[in-house]
C-alpha atoms as a PDB file:
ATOM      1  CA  UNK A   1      82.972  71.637 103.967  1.00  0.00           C
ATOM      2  CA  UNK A   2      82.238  75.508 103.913  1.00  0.00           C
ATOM      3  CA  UNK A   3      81.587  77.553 107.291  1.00  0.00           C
ATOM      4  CA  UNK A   4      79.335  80.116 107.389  1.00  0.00           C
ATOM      5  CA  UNK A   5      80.516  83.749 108.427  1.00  0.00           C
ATOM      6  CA  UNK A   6      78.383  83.609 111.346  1.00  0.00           C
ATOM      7  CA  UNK A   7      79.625  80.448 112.670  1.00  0.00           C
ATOM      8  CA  UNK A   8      83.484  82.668 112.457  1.00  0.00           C
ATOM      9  CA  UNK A   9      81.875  85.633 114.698  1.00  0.00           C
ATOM     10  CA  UNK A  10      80.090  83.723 117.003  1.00  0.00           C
ATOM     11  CA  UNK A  11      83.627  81.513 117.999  1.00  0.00           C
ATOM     12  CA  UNK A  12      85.542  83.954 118.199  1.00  0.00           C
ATOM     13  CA  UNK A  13      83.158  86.584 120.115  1.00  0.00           C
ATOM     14  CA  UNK A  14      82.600  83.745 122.616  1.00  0.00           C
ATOM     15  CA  UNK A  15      86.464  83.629 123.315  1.00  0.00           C
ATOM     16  CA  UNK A  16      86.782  87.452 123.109  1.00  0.00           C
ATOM     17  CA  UNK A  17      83.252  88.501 124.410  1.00  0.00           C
ATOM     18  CA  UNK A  18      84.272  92.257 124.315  1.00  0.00           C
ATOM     19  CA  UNK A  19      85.156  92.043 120.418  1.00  0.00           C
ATOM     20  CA  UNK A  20      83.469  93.754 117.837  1.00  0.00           C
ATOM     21  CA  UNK A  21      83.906  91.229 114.597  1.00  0.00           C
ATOM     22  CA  UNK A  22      83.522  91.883 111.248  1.00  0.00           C
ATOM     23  CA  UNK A  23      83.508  88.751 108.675  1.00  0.00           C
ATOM     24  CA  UNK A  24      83.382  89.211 104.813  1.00  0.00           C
ATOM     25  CA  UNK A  25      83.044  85.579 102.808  1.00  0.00           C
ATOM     26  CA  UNK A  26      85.698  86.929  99.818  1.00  0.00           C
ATOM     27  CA  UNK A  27      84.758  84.444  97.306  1.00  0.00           C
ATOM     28  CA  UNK A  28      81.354  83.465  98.073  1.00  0.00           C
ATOM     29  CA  UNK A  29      81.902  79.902  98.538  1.00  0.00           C
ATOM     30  CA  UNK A  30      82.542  79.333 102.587  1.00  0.00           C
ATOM     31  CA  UNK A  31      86.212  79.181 102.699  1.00  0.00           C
ATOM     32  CA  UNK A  32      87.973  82.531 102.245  1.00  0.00           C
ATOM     33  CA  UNK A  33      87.604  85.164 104.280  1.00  0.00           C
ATOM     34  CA  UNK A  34      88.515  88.201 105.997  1.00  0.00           C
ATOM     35  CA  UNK A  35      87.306  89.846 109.498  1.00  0.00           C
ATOM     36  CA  UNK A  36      88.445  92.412 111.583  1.00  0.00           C
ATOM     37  CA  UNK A  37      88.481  92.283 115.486  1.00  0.00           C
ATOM     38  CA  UNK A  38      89.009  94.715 117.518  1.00  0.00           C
ATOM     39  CA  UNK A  39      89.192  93.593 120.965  1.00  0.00           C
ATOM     40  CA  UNK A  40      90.339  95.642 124.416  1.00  0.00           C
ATOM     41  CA  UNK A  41      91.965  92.354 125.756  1.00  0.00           C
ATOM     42  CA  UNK A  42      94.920  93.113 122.535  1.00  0.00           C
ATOM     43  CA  UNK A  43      96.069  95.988 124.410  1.00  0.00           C
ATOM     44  CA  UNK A  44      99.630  95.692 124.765  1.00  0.00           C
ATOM     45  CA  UNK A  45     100.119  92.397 122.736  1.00  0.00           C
ATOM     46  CA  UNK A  46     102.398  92.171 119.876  1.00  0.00           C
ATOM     47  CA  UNK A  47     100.146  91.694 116.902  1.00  0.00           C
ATOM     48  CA  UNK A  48     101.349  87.950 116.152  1.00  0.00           C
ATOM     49  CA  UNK A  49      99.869  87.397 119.982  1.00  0.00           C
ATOM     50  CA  UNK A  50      96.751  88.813 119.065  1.00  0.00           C
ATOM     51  CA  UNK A  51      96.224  86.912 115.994  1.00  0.00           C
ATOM     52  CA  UNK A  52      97.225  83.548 118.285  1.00  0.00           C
ATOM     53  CA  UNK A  53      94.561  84.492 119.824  1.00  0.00           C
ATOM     54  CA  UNK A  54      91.879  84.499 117.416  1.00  0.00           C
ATOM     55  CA  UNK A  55      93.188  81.487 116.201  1.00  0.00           C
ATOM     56  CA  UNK A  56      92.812  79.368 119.168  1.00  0.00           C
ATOM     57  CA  UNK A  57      89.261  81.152 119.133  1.00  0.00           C
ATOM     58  CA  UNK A  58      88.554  78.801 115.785  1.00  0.00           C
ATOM     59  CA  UNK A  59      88.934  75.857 118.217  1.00  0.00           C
ATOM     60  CA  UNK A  60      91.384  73.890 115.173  1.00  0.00           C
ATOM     61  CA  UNK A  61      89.176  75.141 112.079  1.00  0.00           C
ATOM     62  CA  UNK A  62      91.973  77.081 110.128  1.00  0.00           C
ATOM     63  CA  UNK A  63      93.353  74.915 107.654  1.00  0.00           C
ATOM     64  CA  UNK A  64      90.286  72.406 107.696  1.00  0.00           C
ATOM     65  CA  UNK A  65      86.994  73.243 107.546  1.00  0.00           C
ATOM     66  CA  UNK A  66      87.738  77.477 107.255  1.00  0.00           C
ATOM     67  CA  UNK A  67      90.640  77.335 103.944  1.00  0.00           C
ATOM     68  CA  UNK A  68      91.665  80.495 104.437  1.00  0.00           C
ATOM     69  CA  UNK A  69      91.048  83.915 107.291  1.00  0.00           C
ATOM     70  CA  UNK A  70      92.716  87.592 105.814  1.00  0.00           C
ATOM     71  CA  UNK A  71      92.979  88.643 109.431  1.00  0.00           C
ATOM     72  CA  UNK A  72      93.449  92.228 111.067  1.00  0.00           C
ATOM     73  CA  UNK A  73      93.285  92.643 114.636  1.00  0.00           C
ATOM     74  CA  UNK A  74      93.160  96.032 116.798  1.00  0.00           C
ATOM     75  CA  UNK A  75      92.115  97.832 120.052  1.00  0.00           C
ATOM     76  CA  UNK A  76      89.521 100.386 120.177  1.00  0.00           C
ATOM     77  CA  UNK A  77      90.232 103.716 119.958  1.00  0.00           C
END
Protein backbone atom coordinates (compact mmCIF):
# COMPACT_ATOMS: atom_id res chain seq x y z
CA UNK A 1 0.00 0.00 0.00
CA UNK A 2 1.66 3.33 -1.30
CA UNK A 3 1.40 6.74 0.78
CA UNK A 4 1.09 9.75 -0.80
CA UNK A 5 3.80 12.58 -0.22
CA UNK A 6 1.27 14.68 1.29
CA UNK A 7 0.06 12.27 3.74
CA UNK A 8 4.38 12.30 4.86
CA UNK A 9 4.21 16.32 5.31
CA UNK A 10 1.11 16.61 6.87
CA UNK A 11 2.31 13.83 9.91
CA UNK A 12 5.13 15.04 10.41
CA UNK A 13 4.27 18.97 10.30
CA UNK A 14 1.53 18.10 12.82
CA UNK A 15 4.26 16.70 15.27
CA UNK A 16 6.75 19.48 14.35
CA UNK A 17 4.26 22.38 13.54
CA UNK A 18 7.22 24.86 13.06
CA UNK A 19 8.85 22.56 10.22
CA UNK A 20 9.22 23.45 6.83
CA UNK A 21 9.00 19.82 4.87
CA UNK A 22 10.00 18.99 1.69
CA UNK A 23 8.90 15.36 0.24
CA UNK A 24 10.12 14.04 -3.21
CA UNK A 25 8.33 10.42 -4.22
CA UNK A 26 11.98 9.01 -5.82
CA UNK A 27 10.51 6.32 -7.82
CA UNK A 28 7.11 7.33 -8.55
CA UNK A 29 5.37 4.50 -7.06
CA UNK A 30 4.44 5.61 -3.18
CA UNK A 31 7.16 4.00 -1.32
CA UNK A 32 10.56 5.69 -1.65
CA UNK A 33 11.22 8.83 -0.72
CA UNK A 34 13.19 11.62 0.46
CA UNK A 35 12.24 15.00 2.47
CA UNK A 36 14.02 17.48 4.18
CA UNK A 37 12.90 19.13 7.54
CA UNK A 38 14.15 21.74 8.95
CA UNK A 39 12.71 22.33 12.23
CA UNK A 40 13.82 25.02 15.22
CA UNK A 41 12.84 22.35 17.90
CA UNK A 42 16.44 20.25 16.38
CA UNK A 43 18.46 22.88 17.84
CA UNK A 44 20.95 21.31 19.90
CA UNK A 45 20.00 17.59 19.18
CA UNK A 46 22.42 15.16 17.88
CA UNK A 47 21.21 14.39 14.40
CA UNK A 48 20.21 10.60 15.21
CA UNK A 49 17.70 12.52 17.89
CA UNK A 50 16.35 14.53 15.31
CA UNK A 51 15.69 11.87 12.90
CA UNK A 52 13.92 9.84 16.10
CA UNK A 53 11.98 12.40 15.93
CA UNK A 54 10.56 12.44 12.62
CA UNK A 55 10.19 8.97 12.91
CA UNK A 56 7.88 8.81 15.75
CA UNK A 57 6.16 11.69 13.62
CA UNK A 58 5.18 8.62 11.00
CA UNK A 59 3.13 7.25 13.93
CA UNK A 60 4.74 3.29 12.97
CA UNK A 61 4.59 3.81 9.00
CA UNK A 62 8.39 3.28 8.21
CA UNK A 63 8.90 -0.12 7.27
CA UNK A 64 5.08 -0.79 6.44
CA UNK A 65 3.05 1.19 4.56
CA UNK A 66 6.13 4.07 3.68
CA UNK A 67 9.20 1.25 2.27
CA UNK A 68 11.66 3.52 2.43
CA UNK A 69 12.35 7.76 3.76
CA UNK A 70 16.15 9.29 2.43
CA UNK A 71 15.96 11.64 5.38
CA UNK A 72 17.93 15.00 6.15
CA UNK A 73 17.06 17.01 9.01
CA UNK A 74 18.31 20.70 9.99
CA UNK A 75 17.64 24.03 11.84
CA UNK A 76 17.05 27.18 10.12
CA UNK A 77 19.57 29.40 9.49
Amino acid sequence: MAMAAGEIEALIKAALPDAAVTVEDLAGDGDHYAATVISERFRGLPRVRQHQMVYAALSGKMGGTLHALALQTATPD
